[in-house]
PDB file of N, CA and C in Angstrom:
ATOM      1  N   UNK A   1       0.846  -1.176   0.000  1.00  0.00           N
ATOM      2  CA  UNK A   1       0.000   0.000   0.000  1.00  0.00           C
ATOM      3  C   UNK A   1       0.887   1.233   0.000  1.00  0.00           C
ATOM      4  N   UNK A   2       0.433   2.417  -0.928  1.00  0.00           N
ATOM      5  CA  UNK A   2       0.789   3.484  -0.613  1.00  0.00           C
ATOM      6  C   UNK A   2       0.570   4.234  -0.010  1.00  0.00           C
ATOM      7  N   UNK A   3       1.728   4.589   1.313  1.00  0.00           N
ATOM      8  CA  UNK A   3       1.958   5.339   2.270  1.00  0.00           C
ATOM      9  C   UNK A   3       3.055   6.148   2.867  1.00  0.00           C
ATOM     10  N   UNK A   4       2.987   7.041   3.507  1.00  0.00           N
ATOM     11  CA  UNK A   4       4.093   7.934   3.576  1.00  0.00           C
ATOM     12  C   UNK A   4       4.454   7.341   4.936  1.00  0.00           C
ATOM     13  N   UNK A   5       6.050   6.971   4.895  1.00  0.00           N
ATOM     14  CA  UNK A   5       6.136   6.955   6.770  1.00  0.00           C
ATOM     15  C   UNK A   5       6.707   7.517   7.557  1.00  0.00           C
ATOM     16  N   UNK A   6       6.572   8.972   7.356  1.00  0.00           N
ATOM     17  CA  UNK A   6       6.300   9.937   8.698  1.00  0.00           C
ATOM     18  C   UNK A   6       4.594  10.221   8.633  1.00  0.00           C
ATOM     19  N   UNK A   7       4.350  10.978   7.385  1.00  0.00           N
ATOM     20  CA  UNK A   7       3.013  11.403   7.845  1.00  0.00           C
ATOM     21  C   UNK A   7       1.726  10.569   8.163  1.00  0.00           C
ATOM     22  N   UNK A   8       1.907   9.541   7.305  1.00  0.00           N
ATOM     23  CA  UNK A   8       1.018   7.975   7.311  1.00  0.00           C
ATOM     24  C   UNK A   8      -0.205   8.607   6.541  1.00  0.00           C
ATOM     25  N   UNK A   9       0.452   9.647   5.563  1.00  0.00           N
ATOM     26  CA  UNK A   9      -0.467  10.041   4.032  1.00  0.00           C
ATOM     27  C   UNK A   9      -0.791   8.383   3.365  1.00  0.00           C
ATOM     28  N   UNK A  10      -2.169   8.255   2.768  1.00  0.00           N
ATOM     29  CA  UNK A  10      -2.685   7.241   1.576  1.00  0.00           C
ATOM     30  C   UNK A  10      -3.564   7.580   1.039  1.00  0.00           C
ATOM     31  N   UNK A  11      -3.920   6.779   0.261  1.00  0.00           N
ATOM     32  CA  UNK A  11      -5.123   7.016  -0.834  1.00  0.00           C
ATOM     33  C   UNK A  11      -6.332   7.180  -0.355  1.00  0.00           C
ATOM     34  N   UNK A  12      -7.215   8.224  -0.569  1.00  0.00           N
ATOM     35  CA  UNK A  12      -8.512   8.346  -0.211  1.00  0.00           C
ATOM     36  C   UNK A  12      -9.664   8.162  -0.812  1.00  0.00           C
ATOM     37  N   UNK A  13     -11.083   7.846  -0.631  1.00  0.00           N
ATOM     38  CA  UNK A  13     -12.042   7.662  -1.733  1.00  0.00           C
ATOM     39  C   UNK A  13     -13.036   8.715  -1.712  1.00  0.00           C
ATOM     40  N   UNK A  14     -13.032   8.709  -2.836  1.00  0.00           N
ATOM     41  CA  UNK A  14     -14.175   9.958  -3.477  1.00  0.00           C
ATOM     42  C   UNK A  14     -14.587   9.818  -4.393  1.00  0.00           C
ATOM     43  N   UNK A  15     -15.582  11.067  -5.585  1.00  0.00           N
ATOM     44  CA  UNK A  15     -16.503  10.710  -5.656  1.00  0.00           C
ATOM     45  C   UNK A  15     -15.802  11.144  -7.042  1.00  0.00           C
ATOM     46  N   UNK A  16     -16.437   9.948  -8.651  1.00  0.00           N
ATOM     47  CA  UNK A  16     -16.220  11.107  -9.807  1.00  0.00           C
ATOM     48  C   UNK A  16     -17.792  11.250  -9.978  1.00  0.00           C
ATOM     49  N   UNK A  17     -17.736  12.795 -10.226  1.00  0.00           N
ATOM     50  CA  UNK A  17     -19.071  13.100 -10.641  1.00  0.00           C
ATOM     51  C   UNK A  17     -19.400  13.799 -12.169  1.00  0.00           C
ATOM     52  N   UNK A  18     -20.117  13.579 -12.432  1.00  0.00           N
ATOM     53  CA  UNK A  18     -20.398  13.299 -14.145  1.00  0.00           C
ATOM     54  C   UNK A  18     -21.598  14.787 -14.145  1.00  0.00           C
ATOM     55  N   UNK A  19     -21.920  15.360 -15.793  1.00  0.00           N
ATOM     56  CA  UNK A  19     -22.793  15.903 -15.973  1.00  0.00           C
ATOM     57  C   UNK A  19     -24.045  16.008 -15.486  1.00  0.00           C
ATOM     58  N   UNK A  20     -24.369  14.777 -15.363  1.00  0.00           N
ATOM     59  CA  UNK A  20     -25.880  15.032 -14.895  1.00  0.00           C
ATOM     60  C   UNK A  20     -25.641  14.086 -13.525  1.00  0.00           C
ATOM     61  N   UNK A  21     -24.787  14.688 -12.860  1.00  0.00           N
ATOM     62  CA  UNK A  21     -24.353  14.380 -10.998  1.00  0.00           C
ATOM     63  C   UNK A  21     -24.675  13.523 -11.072  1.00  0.00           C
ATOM     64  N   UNK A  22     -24.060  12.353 -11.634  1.00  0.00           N
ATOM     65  CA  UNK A  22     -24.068  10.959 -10.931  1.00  0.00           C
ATOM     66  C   UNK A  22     -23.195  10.767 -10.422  1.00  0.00           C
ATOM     67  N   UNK A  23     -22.431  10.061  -9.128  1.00  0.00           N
ATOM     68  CA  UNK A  23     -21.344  10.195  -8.559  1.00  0.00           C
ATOM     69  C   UNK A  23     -21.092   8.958  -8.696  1.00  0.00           C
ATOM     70  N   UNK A  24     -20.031   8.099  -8.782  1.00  0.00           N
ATOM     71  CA  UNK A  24     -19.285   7.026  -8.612  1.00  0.00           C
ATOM     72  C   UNK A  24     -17.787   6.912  -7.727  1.00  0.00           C
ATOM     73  N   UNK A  25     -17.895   5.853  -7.288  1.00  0.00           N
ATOM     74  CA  UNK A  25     -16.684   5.678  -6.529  1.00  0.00           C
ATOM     75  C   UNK A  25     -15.466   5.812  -6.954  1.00  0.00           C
ATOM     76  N   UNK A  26     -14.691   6.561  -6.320  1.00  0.00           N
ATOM     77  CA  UNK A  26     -13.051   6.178  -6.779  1.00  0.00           C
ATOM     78  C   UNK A  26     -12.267   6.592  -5.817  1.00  0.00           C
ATOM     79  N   UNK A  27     -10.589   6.250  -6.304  1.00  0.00           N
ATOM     80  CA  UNK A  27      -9.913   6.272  -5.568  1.00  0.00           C
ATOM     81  C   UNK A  27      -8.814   8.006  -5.819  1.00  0.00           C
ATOM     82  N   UNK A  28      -8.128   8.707  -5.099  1.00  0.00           N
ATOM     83  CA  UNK A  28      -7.816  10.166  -4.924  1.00  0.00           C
ATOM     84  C   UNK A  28      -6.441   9.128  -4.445  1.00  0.00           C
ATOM     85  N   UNK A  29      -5.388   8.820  -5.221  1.00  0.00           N
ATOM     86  CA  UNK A  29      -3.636   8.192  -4.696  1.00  0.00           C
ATOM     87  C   UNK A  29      -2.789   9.516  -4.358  1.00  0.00           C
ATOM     88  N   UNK A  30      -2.123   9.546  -3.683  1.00  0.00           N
ATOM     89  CA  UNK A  30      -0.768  10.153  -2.852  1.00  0.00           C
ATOM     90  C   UNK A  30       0.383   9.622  -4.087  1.00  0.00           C
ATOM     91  N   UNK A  31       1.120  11.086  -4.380  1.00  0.00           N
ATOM     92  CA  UNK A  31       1.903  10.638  -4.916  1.00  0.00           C
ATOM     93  C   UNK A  31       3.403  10.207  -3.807  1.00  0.00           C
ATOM     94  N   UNK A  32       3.466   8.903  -3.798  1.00  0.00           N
ATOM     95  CA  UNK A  32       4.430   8.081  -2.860  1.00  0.00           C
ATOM     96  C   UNK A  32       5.912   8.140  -3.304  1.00  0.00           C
ATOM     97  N   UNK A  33       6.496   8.673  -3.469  1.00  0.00           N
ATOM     98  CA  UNK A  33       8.153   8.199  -3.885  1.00  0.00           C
ATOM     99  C   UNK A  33       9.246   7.760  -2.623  1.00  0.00           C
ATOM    100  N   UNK A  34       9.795   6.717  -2.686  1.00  0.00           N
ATOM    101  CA  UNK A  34      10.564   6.053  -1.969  1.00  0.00           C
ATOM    102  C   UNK A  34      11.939   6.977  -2.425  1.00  0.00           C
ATOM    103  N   UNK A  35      12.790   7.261  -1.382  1.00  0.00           N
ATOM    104  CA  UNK A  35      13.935   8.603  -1.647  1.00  0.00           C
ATOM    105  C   UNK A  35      14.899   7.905  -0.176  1.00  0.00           C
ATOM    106  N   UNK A  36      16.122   7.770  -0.465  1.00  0.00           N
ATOM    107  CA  UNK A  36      17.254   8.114   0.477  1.00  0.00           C
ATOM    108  C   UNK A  36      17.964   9.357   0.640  1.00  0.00           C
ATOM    109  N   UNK A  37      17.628   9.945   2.438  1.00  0.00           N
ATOM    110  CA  UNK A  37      17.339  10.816   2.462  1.00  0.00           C
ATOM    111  C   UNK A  37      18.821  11.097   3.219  1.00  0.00           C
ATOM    112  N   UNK A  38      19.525  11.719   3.397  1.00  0.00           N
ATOM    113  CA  UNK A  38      21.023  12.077   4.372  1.00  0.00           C
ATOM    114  C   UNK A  38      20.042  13.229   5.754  1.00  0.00           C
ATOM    115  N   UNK A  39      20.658  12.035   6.809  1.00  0.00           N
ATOM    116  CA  UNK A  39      20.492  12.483   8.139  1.00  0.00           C
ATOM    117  C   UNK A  39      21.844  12.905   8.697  1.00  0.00           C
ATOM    118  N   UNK A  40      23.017  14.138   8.398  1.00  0.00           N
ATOM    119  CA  UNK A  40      23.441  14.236   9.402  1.00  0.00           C
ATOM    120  C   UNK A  40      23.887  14.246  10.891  1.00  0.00           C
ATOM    121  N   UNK A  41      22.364  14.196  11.417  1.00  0.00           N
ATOM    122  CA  UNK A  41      22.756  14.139  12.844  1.00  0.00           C
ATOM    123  C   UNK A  41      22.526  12.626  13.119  1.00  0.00           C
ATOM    124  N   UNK A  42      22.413  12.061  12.639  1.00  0.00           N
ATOM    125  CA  UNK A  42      23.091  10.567  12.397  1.00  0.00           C
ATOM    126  C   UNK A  42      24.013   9.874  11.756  1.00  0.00           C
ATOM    127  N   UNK A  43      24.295  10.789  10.492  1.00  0.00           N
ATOM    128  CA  UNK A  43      25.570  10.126   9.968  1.00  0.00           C
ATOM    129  C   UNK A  43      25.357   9.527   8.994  1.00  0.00           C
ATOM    130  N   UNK A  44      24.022   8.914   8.455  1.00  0.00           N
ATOM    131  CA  UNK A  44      24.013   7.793   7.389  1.00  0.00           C
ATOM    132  C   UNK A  44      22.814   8.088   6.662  1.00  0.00           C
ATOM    133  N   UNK A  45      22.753   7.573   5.603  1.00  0.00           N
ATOM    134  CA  UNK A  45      21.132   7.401   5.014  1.00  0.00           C
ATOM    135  C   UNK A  45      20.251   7.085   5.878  1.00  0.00           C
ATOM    136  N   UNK A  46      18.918   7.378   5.371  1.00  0.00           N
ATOM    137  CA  UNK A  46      17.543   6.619   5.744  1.00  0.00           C
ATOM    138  C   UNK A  46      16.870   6.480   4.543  1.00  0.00           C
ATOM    139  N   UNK A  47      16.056   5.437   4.061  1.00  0.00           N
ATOM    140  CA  UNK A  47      15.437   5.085   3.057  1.00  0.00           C
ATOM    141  C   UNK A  47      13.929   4.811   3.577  1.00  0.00           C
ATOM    142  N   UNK A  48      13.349   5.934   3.010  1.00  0.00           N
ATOM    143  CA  UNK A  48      11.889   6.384   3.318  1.00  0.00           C
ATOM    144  C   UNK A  48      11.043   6.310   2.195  1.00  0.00           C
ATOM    145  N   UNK A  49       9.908   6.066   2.194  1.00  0.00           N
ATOM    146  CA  UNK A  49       8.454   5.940   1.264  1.00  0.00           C
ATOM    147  C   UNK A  49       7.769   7.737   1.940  1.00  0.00           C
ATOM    148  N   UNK A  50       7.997   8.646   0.772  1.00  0.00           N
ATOM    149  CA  UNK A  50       7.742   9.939   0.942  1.00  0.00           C
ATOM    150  C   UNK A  50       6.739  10.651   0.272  1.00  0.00           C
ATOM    151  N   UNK A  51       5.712  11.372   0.795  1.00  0.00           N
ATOM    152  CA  UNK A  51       4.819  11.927  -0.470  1.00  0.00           C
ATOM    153  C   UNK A  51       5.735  13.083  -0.888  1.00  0.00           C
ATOM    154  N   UNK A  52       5.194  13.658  -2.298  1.00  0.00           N
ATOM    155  CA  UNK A  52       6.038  14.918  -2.659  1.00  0.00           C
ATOM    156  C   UNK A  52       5.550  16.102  -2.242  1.00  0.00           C
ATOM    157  N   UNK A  53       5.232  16.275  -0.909  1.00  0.00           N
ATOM    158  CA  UNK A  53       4.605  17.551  -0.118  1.00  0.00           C
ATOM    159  C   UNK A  53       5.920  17.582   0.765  1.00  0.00           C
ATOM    160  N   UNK A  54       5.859  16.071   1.574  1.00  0.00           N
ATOM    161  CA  UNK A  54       6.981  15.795   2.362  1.00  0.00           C
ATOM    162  C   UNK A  54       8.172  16.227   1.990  1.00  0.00           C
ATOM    163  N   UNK A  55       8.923  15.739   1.174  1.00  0.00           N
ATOM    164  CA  UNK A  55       9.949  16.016   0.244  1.00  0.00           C
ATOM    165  C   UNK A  55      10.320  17.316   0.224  1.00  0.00           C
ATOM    166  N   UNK A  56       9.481  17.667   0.031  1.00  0.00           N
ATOM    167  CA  UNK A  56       9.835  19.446   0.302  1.00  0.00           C
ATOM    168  C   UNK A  56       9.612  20.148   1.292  1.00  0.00           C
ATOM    169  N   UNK A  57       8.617  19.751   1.987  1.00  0.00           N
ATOM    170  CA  UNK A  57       9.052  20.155   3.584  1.00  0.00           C
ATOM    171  C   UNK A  57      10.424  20.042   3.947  1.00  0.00           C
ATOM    172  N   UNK A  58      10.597  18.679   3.532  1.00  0.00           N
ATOM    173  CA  UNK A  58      11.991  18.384   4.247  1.00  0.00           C
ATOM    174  C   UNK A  58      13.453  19.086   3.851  1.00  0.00           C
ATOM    175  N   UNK A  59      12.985  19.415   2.552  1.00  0.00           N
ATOM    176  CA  UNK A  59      13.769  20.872   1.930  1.00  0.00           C
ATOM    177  C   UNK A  59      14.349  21.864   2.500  1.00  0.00           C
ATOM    178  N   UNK A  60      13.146  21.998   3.492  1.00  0.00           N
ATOM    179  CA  UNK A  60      13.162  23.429   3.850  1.00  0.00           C
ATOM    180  C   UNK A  60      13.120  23.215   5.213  1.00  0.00           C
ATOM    181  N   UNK A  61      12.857  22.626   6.289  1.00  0.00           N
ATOM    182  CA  UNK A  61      12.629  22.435   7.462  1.00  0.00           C
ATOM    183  C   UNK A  61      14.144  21.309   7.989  1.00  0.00           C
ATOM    184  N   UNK A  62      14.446  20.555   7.203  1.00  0.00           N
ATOM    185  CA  UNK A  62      15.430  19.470   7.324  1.00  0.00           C
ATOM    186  C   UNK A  62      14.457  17.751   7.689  1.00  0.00           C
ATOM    187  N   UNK A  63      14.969  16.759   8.097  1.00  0.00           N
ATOM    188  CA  UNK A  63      14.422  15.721   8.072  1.00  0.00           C
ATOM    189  C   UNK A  63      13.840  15.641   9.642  1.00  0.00           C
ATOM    190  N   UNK A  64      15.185  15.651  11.076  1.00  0.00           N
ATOM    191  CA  UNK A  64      15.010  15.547  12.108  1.00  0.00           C
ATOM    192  C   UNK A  64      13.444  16.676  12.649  1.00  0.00           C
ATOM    193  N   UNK A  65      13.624  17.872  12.498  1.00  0.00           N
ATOM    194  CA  UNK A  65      12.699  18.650  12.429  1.00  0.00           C
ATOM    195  C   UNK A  65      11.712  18.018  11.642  1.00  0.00           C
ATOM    196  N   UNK A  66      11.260  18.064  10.699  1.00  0.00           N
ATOM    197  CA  UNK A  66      10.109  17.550  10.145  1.00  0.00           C
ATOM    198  C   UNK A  66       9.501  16.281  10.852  1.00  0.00           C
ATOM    199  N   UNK A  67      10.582  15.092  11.542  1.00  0.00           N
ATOM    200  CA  UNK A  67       9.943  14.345  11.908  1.00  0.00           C
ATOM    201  C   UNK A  67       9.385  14.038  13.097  1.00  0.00           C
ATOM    202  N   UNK A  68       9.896  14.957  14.117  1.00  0.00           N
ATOM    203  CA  UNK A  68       9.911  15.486  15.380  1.00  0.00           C
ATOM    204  C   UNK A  68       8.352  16.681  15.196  1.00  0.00           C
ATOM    205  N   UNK A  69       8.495  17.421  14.098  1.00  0.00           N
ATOM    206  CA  UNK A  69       6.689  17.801  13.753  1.00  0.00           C
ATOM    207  C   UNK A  69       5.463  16.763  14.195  1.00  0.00           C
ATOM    208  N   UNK A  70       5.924  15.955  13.552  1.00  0.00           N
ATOM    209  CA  UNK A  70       4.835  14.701  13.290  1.00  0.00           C
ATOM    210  C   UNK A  70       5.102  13.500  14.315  1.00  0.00           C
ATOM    211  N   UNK A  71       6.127  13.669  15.080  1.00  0.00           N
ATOM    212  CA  UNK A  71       6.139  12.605  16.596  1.00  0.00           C
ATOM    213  C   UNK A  71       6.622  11.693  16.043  1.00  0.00           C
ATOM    214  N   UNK A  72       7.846  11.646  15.346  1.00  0.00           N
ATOM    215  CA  UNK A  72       8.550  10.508  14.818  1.00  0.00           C
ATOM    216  C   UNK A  72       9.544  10.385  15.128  1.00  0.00           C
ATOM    217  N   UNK A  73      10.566   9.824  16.153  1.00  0.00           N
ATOM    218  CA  UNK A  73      11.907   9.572  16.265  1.00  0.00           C
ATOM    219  C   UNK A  73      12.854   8.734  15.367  1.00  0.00           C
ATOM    220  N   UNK A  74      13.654   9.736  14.680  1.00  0.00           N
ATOM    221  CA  UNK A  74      14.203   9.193  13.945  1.00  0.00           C
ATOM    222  C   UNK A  74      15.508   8.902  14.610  1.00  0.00           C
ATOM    223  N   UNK A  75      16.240   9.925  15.279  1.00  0.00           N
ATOM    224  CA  UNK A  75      17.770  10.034  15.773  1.00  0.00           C
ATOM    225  C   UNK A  75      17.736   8.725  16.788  1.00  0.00           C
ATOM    226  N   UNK A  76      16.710   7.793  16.944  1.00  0.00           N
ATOM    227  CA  UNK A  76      16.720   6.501  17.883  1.00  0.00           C
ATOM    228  C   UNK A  76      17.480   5.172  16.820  1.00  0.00           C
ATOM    229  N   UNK A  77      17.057   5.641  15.616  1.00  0.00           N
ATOM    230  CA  UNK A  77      17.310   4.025  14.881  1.00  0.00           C
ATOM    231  C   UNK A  77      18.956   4.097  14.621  1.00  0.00           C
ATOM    232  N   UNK A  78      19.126   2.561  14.739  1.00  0.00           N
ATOM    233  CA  UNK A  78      20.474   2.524  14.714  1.00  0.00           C
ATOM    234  C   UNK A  78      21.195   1.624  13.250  1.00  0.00           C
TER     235      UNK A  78
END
């Protein structure tokens, strides 16, 4: 399944709706990209399943911060 694992972003369901409002089911996907990411304050890669919102948060905020946003300890894994 596609999922992000810090934010625990996935696919949602909704509606397509047509001309004369008929609605049908479907699915709304997260775009997921798997990315190795450099953690300095650890020293090494991490290899994460990321949406591309994330990705750029992490741009701009860094990884530890971003994941410490969202209650994720990363600086624990060894």
């Amino acid at each position: 399944m596609a999922k992000s694992d810090i934010t625990g972003q996935r696919k949602l369901k909704g509606h397509s709706v047509s001309h004369s409002n008929i609605k049908t089911k479907r699915w709304q996907n997260v775009n997921v990209q798997s990315r190795r990411v450099w953690v300095p304050e650890v020293g090494r890669f991490v290899t994460l399943n990321l949406t591309t919102r994330d990705i750029r948060s992490i741009d701009k905020l860094g990884l530890i911060a971003y994941a410490k946003k969202h209650g994720i300890a990363l600086s624990g894994r060894g």
